[in-house]
PDB file of N, CA and C in Angstrom:
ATOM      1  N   UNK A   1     100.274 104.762 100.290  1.00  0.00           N
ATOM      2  CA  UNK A   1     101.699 105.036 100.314  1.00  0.00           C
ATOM      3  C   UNK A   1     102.304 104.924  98.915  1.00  0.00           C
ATOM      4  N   UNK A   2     101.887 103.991  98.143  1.00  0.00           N
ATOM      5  CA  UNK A   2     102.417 103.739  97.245  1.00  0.00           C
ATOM      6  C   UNK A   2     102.339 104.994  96.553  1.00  0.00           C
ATOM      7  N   UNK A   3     101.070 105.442  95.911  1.00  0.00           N
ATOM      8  CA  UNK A   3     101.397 106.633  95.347  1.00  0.00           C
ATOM      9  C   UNK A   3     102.270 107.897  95.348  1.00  0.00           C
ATOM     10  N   UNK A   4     102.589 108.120  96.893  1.00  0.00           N
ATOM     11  CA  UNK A   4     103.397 109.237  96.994  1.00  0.00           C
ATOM     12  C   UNK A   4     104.872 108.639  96.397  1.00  0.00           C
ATOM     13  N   UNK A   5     105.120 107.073  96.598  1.00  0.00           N
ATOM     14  CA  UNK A   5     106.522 106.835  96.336  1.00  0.00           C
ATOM     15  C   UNK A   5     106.303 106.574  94.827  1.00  0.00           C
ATOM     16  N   UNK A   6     105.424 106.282  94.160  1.00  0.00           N
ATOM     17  CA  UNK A   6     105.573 106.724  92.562  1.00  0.00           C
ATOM     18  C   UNK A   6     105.852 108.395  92.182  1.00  0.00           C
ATOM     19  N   UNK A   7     104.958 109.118  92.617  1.00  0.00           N
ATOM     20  CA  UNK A   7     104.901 110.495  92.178  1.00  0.00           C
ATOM     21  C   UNK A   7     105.036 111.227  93.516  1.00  0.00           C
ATOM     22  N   UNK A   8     105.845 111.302  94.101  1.00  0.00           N
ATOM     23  CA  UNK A   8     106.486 112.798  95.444  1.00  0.00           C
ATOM     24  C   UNK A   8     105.960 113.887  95.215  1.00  0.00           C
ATOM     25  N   UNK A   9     106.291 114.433  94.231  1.00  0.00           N
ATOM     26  CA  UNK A   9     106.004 115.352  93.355  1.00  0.00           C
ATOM     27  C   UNK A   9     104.478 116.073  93.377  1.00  0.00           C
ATOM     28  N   UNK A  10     103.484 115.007  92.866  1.00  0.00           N
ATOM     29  CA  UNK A  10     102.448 115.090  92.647  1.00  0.00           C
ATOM     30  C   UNK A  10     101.335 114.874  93.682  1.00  0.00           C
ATOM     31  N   UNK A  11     101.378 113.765  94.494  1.00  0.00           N
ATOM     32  CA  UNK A  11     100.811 113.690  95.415  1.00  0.00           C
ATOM     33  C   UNK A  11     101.546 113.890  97.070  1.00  0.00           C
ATOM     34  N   UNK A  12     100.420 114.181  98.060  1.00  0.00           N
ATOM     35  CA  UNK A  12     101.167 115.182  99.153  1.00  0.00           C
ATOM     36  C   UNK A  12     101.826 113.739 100.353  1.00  0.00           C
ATOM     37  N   UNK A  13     102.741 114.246 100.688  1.00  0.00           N
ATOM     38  CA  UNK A  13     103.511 113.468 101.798  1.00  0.00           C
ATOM     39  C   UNK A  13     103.227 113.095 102.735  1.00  0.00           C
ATOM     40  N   UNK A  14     103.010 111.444 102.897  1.00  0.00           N
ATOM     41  CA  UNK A  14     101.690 110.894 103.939  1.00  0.00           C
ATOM     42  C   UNK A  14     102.483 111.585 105.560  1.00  0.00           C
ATOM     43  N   UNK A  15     101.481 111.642 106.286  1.00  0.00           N
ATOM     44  CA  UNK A  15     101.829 112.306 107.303  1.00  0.00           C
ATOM     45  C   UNK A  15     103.123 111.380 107.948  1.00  0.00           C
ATOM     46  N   UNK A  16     103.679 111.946 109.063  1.00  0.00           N
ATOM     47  CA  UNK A  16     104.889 111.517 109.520  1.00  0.00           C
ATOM     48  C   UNK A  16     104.949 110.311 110.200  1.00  0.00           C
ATOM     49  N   UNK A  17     103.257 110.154 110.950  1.00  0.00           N
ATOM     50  CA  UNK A  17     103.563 109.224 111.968  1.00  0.00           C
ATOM     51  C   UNK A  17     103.338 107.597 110.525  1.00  0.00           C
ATOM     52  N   UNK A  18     102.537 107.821 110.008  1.00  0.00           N
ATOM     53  CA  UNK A  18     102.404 106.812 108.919  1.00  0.00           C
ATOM     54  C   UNK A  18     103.594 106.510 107.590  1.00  0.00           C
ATOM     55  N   UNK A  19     104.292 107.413 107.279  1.00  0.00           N
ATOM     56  CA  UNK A  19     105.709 107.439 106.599  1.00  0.00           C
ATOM     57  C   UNK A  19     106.420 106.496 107.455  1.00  0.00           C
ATOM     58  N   UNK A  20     106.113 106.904 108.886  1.00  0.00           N
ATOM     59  CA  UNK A  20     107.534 106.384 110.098  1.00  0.00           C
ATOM     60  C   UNK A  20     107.154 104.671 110.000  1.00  0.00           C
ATOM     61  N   UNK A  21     105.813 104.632 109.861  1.00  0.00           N
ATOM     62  CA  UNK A  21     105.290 102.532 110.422  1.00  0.00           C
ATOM     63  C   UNK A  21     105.594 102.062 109.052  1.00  0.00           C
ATOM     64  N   UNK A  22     105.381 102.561 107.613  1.00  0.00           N
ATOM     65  CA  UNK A  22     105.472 102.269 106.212  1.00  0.00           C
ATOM     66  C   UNK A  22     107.438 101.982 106.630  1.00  0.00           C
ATOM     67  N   UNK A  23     107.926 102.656 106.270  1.00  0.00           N
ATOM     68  CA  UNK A  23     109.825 102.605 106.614  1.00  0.00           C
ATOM     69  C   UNK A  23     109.857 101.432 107.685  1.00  0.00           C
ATOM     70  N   UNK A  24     109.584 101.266 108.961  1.00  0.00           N
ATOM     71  CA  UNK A  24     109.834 100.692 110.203  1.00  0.00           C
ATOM     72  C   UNK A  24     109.397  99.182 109.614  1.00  0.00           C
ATOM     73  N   UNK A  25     108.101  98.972 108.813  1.00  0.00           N
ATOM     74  CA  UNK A  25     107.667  97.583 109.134  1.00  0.00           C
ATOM     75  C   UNK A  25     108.539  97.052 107.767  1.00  0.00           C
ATOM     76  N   UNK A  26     108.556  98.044 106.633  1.00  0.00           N
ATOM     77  CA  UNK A  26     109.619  97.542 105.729  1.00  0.00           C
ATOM     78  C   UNK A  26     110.777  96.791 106.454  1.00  0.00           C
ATOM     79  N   UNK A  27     111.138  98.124 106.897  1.00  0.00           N
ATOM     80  CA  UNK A  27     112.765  97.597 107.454  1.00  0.00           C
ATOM     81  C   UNK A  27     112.569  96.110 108.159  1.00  0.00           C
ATOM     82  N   UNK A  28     111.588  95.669 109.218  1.00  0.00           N
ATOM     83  CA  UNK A  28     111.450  94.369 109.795  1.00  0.00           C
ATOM     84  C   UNK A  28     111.005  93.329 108.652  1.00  0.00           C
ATOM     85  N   UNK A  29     110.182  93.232 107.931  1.00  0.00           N
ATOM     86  CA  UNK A  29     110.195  92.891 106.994  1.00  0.00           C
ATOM     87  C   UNK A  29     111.360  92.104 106.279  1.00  0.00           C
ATOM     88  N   UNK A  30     112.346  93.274 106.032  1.00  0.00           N
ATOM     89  CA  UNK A  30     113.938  92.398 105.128  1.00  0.00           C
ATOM     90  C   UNK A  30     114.318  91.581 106.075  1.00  0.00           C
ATOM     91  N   UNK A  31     114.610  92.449 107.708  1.00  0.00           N
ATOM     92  CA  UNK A  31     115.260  91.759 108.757  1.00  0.00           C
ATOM     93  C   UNK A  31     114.910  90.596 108.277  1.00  0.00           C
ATOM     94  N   UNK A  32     113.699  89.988 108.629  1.00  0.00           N
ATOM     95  CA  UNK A  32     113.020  88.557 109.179  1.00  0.00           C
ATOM     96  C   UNK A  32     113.550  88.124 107.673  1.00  0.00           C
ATOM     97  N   UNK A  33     112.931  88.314 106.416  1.00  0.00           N
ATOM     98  CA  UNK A  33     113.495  87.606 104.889  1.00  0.00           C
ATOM     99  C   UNK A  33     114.917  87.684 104.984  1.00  0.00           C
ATOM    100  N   UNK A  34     115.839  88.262 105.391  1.00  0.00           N
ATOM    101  CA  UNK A  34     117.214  88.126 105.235  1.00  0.00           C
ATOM    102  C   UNK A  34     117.832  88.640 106.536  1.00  0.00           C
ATOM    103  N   UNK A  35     117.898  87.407 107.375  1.00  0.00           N
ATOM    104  CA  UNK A  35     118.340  86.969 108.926  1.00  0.00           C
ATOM    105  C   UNK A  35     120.089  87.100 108.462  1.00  0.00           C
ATOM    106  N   UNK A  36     120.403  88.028 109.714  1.00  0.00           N
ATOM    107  CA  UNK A  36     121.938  87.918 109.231  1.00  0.00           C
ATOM    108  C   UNK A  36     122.261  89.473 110.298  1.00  0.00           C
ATOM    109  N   UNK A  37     123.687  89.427 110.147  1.00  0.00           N
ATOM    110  CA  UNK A  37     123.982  90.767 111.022  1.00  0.00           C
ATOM    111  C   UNK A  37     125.174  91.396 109.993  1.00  0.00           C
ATOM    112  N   UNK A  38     125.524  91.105 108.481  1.00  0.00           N
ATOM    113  CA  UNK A  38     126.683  91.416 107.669  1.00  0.00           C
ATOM    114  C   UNK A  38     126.113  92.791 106.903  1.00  0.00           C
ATOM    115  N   UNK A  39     125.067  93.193 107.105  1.00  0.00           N
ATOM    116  CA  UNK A  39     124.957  94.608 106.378  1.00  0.00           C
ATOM    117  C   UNK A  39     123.757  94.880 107.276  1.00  0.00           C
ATOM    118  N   UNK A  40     124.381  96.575 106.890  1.00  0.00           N
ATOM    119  CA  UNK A  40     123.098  97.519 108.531  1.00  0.00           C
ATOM    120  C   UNK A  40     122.712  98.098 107.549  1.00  0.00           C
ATOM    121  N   UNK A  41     121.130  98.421 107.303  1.00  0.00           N
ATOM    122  CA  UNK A  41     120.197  99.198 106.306  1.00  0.00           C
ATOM    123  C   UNK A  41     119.996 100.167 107.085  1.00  0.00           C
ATOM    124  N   UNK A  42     120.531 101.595 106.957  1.00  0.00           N
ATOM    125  CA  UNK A  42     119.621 102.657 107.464  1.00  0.00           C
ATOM    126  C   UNK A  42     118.545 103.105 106.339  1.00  0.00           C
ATOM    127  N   UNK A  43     117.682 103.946 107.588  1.00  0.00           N
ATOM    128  CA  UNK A  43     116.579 104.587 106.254  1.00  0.00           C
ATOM    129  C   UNK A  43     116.660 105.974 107.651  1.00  0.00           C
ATOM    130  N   UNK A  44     117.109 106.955 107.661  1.00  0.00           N
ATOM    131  CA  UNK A  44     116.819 107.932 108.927  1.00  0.00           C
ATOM    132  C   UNK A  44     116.059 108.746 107.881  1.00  0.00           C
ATOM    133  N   UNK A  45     115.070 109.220 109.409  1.00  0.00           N
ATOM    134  CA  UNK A  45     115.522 109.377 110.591  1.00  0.00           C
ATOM    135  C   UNK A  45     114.514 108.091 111.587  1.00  0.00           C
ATOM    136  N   UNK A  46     113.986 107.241 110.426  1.00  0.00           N
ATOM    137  CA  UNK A  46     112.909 106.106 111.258  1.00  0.00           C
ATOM    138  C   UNK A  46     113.435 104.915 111.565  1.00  0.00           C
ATOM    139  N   UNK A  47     114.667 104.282 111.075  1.00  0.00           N
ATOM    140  CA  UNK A  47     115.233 103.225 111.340  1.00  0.00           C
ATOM    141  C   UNK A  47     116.303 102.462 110.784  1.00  0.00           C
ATOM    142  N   UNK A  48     116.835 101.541 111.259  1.00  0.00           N
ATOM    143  CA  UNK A  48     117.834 100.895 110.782  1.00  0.00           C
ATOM    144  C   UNK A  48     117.867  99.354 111.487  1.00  0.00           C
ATOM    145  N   UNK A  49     118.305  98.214 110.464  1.00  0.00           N
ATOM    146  CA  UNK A  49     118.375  97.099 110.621  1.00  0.00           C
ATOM    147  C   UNK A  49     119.592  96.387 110.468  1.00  0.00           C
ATOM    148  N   UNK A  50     120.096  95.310 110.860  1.00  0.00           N
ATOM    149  CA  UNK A  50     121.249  94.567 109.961  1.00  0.00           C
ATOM    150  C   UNK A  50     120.338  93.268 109.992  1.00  0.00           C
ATOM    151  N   UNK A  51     120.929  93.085 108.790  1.00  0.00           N
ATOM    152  CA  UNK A  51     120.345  91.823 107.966  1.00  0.00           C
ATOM    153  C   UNK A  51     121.663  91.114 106.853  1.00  0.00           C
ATOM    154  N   UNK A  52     121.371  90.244 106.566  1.00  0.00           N
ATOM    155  CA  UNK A  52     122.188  89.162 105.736  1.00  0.00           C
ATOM    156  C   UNK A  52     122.888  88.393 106.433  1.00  0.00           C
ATOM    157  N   UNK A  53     123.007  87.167 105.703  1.00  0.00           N
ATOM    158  CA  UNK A  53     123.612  86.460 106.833  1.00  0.00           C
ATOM    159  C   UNK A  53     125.218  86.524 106.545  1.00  0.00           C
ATOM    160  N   UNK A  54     125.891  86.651 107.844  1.00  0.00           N
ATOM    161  CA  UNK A  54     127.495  86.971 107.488  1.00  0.00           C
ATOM    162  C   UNK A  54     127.946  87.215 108.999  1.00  0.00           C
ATOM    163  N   UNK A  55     129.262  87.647 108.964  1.00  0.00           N
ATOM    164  CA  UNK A  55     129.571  87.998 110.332  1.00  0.00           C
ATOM    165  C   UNK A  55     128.664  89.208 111.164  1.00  0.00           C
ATOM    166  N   UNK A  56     128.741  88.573 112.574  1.00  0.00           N
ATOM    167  CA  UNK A  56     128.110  89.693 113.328  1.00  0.00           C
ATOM    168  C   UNK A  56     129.089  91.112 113.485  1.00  0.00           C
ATOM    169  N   UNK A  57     128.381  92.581 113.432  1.00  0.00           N
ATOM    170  CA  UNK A  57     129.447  93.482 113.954  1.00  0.00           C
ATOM    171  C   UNK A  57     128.955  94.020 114.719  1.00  0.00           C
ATOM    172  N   UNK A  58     129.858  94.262 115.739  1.00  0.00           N
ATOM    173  CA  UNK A  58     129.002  94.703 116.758  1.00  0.00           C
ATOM    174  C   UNK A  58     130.056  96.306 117.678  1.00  0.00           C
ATOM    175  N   UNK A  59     130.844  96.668 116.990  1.00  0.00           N
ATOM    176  CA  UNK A  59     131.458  97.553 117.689  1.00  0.00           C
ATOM    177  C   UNK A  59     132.188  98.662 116.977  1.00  0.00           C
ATOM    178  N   UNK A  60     131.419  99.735 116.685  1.00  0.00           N
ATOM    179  CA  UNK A  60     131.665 101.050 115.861  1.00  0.00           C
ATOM    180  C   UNK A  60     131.178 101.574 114.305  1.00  0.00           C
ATOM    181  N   UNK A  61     131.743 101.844 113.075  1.00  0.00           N
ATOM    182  CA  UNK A  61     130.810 101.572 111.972  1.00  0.00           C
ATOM    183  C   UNK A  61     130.663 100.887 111.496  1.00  0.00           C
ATOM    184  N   UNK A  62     129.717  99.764 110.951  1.00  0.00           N
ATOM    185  CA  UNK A  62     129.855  98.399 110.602  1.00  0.00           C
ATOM    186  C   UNK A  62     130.241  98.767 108.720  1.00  0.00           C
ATOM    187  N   UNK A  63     131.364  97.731 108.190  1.00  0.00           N
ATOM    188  CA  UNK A  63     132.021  97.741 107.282  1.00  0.00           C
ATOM    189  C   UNK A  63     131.161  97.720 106.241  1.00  0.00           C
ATOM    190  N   UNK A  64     130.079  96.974 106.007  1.00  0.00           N
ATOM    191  CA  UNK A  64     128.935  97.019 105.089  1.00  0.00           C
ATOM    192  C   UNK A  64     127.500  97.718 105.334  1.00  0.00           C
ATOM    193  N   UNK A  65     127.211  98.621 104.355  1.00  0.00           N
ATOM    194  CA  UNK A  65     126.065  99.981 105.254  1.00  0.00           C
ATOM    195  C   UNK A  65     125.264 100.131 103.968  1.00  0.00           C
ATOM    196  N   UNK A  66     123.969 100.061 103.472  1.00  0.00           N
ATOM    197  CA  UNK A  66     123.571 100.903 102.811  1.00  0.00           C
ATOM    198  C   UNK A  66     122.311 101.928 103.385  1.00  0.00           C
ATOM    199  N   UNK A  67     122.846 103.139 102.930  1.00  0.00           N
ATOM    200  CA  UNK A  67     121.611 104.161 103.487  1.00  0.00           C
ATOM    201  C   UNK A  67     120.845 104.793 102.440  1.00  0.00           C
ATOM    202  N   UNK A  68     119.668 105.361 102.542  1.00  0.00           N
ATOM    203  CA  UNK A  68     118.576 106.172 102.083  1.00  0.00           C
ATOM    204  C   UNK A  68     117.955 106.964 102.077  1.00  0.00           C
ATOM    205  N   UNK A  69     117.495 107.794 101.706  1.00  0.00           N
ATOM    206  CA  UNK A  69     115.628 108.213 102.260  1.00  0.00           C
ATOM    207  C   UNK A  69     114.432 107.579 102.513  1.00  0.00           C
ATOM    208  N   UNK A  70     113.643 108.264 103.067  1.00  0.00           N
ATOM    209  CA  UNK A  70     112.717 107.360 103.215  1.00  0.00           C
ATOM    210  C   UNK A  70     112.045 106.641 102.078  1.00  0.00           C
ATOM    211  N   UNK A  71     111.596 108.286 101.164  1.00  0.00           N
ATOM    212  CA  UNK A  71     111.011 108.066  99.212  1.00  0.00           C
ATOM    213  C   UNK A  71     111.940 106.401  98.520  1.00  0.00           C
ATOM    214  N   UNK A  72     113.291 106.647  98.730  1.00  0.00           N
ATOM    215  CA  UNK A  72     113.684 105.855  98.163  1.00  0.00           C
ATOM    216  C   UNK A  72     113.900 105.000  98.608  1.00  0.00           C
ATOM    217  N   UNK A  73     113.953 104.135  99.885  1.00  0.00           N
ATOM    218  CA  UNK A  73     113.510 102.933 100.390  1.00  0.00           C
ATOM    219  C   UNK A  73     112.395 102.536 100.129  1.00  0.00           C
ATOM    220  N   UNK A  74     111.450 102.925 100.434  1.00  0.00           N
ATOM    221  CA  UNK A  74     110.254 102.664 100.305  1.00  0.00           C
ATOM    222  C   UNK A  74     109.595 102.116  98.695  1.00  0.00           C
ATOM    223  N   UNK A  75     110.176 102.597  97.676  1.00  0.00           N
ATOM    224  CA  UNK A  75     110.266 102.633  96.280  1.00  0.00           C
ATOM    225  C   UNK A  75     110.568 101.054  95.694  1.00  0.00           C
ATOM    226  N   UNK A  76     112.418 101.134  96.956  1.00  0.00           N
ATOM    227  CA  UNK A  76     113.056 100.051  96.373  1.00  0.00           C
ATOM    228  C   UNK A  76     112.353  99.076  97.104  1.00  0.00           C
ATOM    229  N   UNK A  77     111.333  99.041  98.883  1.00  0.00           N
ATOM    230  CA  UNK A  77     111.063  98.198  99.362  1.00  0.00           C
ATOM    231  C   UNK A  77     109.641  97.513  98.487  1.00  0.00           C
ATOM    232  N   UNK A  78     109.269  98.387  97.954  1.00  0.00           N
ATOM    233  CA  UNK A  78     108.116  98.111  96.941  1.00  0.00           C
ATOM    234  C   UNK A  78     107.623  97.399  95.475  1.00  0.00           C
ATOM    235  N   UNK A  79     109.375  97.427  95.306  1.00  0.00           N
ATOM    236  CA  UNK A  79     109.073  97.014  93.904  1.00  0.00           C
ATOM    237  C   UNK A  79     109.477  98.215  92.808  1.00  0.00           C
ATOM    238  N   UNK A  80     109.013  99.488  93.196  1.00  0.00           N
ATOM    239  CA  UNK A  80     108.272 100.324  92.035  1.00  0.00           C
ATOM    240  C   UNK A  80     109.976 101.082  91.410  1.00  0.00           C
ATOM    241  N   UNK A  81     111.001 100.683  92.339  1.00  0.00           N
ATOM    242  CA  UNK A  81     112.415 101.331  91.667  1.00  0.00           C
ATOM    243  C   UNK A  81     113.551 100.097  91.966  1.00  0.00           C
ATOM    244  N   UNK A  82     114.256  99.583  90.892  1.00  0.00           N
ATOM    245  CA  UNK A  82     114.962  98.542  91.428  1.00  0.00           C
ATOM    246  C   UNK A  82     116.284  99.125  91.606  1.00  0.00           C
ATOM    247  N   UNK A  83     117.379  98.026  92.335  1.00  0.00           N
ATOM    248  CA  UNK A  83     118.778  98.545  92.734  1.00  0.00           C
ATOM    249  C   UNK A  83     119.485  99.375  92.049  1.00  0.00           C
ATOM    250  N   UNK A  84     119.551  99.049  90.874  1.00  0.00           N
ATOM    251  CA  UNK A  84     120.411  99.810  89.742  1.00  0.00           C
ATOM    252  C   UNK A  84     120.129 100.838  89.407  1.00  0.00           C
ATOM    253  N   UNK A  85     118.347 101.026  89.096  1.00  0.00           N
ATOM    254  CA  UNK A  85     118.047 102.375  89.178  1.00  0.00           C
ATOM    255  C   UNK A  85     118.459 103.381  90.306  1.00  0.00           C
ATOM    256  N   UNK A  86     118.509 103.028  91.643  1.00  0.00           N
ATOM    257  CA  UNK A  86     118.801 103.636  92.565  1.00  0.00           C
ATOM    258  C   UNK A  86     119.896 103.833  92.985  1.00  0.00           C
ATOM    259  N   UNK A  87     120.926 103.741  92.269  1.00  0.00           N
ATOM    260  CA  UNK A  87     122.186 103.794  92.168  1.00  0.00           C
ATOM    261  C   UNK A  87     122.880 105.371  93.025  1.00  0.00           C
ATOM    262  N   UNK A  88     122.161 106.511  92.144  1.00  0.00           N
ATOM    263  CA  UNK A  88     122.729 107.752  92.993  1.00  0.00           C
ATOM    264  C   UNK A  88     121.975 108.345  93.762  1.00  0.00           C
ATOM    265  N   UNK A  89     121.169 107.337  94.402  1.00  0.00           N
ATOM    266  CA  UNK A  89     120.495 107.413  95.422  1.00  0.00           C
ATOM    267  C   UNK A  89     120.336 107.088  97.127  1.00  0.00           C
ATOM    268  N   UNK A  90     121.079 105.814  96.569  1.00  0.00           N
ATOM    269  CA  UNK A  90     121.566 104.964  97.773  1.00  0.00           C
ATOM    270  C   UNK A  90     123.166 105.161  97.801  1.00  0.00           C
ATOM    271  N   UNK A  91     123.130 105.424  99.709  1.00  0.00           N
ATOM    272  CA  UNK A  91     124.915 105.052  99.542  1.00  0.00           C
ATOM    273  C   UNK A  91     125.205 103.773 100.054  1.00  0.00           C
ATOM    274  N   UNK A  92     126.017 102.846  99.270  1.00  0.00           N
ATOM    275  CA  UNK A  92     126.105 101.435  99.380  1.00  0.00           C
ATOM    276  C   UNK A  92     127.613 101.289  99.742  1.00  0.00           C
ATOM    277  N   UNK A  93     128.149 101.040 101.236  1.00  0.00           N
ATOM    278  CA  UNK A  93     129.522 100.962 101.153  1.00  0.00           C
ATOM    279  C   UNK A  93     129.711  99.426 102.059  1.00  0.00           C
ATOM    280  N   UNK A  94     130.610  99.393 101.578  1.00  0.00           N
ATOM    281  CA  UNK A  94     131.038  97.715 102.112  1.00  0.00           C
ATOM    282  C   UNK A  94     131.025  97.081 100.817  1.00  0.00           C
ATOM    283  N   UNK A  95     131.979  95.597 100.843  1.00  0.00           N
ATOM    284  CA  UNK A  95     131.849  94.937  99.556  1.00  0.00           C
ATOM    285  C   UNK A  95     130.186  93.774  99.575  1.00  0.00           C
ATOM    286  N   UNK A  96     129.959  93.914 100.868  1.00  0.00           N
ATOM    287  CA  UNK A  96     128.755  92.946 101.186  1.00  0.00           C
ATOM    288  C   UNK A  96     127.111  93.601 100.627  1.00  0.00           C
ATOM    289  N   UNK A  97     127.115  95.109 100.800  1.00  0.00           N
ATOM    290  CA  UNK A  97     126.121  96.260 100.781  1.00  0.00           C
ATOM    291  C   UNK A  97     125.486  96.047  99.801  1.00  0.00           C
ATOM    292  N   UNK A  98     125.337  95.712  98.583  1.00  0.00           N
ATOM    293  CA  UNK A  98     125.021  95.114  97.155  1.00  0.00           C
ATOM    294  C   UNK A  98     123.869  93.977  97.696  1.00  0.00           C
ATOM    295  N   UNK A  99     124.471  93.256  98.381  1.00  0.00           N
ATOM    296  CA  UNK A  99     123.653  91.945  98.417  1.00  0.00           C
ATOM    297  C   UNK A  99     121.987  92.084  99.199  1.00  0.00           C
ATOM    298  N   UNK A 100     122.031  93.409  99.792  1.00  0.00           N
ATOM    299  CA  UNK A 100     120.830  94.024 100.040  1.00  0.00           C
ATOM    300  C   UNK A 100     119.703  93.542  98.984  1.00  0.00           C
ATOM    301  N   UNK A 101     120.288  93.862  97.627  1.00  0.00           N
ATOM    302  CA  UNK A 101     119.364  93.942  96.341  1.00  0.00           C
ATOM    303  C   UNK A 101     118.636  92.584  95.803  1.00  0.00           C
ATOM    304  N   UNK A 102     119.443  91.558  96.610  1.00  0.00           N
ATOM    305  CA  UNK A 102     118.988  90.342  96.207  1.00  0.00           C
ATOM    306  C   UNK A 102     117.176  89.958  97.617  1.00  0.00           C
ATOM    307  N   UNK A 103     117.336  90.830  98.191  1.00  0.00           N
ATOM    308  CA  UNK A 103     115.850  90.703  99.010  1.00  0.00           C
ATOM    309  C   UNK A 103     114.765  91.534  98.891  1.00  0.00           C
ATOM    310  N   UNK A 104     115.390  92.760  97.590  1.00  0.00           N
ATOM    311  CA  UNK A 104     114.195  93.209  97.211  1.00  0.00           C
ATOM    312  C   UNK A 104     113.631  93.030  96.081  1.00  0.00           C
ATOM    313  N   UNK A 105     112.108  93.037  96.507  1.00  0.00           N
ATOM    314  CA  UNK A 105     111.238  94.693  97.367  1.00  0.00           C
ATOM    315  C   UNK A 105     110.667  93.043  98.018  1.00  0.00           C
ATOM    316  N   UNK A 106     110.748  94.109  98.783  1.00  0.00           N
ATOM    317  CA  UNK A 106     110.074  93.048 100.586  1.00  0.00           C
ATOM    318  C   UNK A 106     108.898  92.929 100.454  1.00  0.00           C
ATOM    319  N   UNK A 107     108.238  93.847  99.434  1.00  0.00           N
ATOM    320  CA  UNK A 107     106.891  93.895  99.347  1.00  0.00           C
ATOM    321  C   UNK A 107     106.821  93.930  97.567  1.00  0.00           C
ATOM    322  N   UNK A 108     106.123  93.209  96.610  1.00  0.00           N
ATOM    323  CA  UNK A 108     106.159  93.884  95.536  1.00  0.00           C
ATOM    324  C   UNK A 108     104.448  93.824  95.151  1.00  0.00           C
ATOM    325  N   UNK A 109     104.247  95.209  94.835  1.00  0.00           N
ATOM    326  CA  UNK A 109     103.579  95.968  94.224  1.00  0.00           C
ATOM    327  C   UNK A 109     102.517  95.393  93.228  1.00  0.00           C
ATOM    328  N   UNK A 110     103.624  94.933  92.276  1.00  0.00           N
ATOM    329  CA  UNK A 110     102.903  94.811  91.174  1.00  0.00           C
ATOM    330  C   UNK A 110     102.689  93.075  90.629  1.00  0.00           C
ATOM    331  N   UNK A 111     103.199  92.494  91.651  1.00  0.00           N
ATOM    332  CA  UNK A 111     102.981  91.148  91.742  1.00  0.00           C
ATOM    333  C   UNK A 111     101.290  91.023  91.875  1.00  0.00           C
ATOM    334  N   UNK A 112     100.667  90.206  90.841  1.00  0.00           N
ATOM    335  CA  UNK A 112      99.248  90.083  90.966  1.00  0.00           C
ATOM    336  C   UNK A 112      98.891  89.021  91.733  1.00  0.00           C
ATOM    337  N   UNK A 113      97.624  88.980  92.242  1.00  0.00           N
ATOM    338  CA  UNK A 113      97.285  88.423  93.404  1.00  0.00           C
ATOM    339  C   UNK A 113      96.960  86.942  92.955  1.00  0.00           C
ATOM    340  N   UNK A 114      97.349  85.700  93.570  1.00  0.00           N
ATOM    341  CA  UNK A 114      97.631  84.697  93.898  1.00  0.00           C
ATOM    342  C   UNK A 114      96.015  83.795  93.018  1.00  0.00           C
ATOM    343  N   UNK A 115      95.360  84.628  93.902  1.00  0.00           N
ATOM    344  CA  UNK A 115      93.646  84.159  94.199  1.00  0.00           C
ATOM    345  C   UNK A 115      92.630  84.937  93.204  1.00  0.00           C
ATOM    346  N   UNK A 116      93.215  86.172  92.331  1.00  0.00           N
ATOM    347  CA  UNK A 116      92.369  86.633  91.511  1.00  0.00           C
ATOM    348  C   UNK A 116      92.595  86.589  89.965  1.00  0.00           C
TER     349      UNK A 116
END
């Protein structure tokens, strides 16, 4: 996966059903690291979470939202593109939506291994 979210471009677009579990387990992933119901992460058309801790919302558009693509979730869930870079990429609305950035990448990349 990683490769396609470095280079799109260059290498071909992992098939759909594996794009969809890469996005989905991300997204559970933040959930569980940042427990909370004050900002809803979409990534469509595979999923969406609320996470951070803050008030619950529970009835129409929730006030704090950031959305994506998949490429660029996946990027930012990785490590390999941070918040700022992704700036006109992501739409970040709410004054809470920002604080997303403080739980990524759910996964990082380039963090070397512990044991080697």
């Amino acid at each position: 996966m990683a490769p396609w979210v470095r280079d799109p471009e260059a290498v071909d677009r992992p098939p759909r059903p594996v794009l969809a579990a890469a996005v989905r387990s991300s997204l559970r992933t933040l959930e569980h690291t940042a427990p909370g119901h004050a900002v809803e992460v979409r990534v469509p058309p595979f999923g969406a979470v609320q996470c951070v801790e803050g008030p619950r919302h529970t009835r129409g558009t929730p006030p704090n939202v950031v959305e994506t693509d998949p490429a660029t979730w996946l990027a930012l869930a990785l490590g390999l593109l941070d918040w700022d870079a992704a700036a006109d990429r992501v739409s970040a609305s709410g004054h809470r939506a920002g604080e997303v950035a403080r739980w990524l990448p759910v996964v990082d990349v380039h963090r070397k291994c512990e044991n080697g």
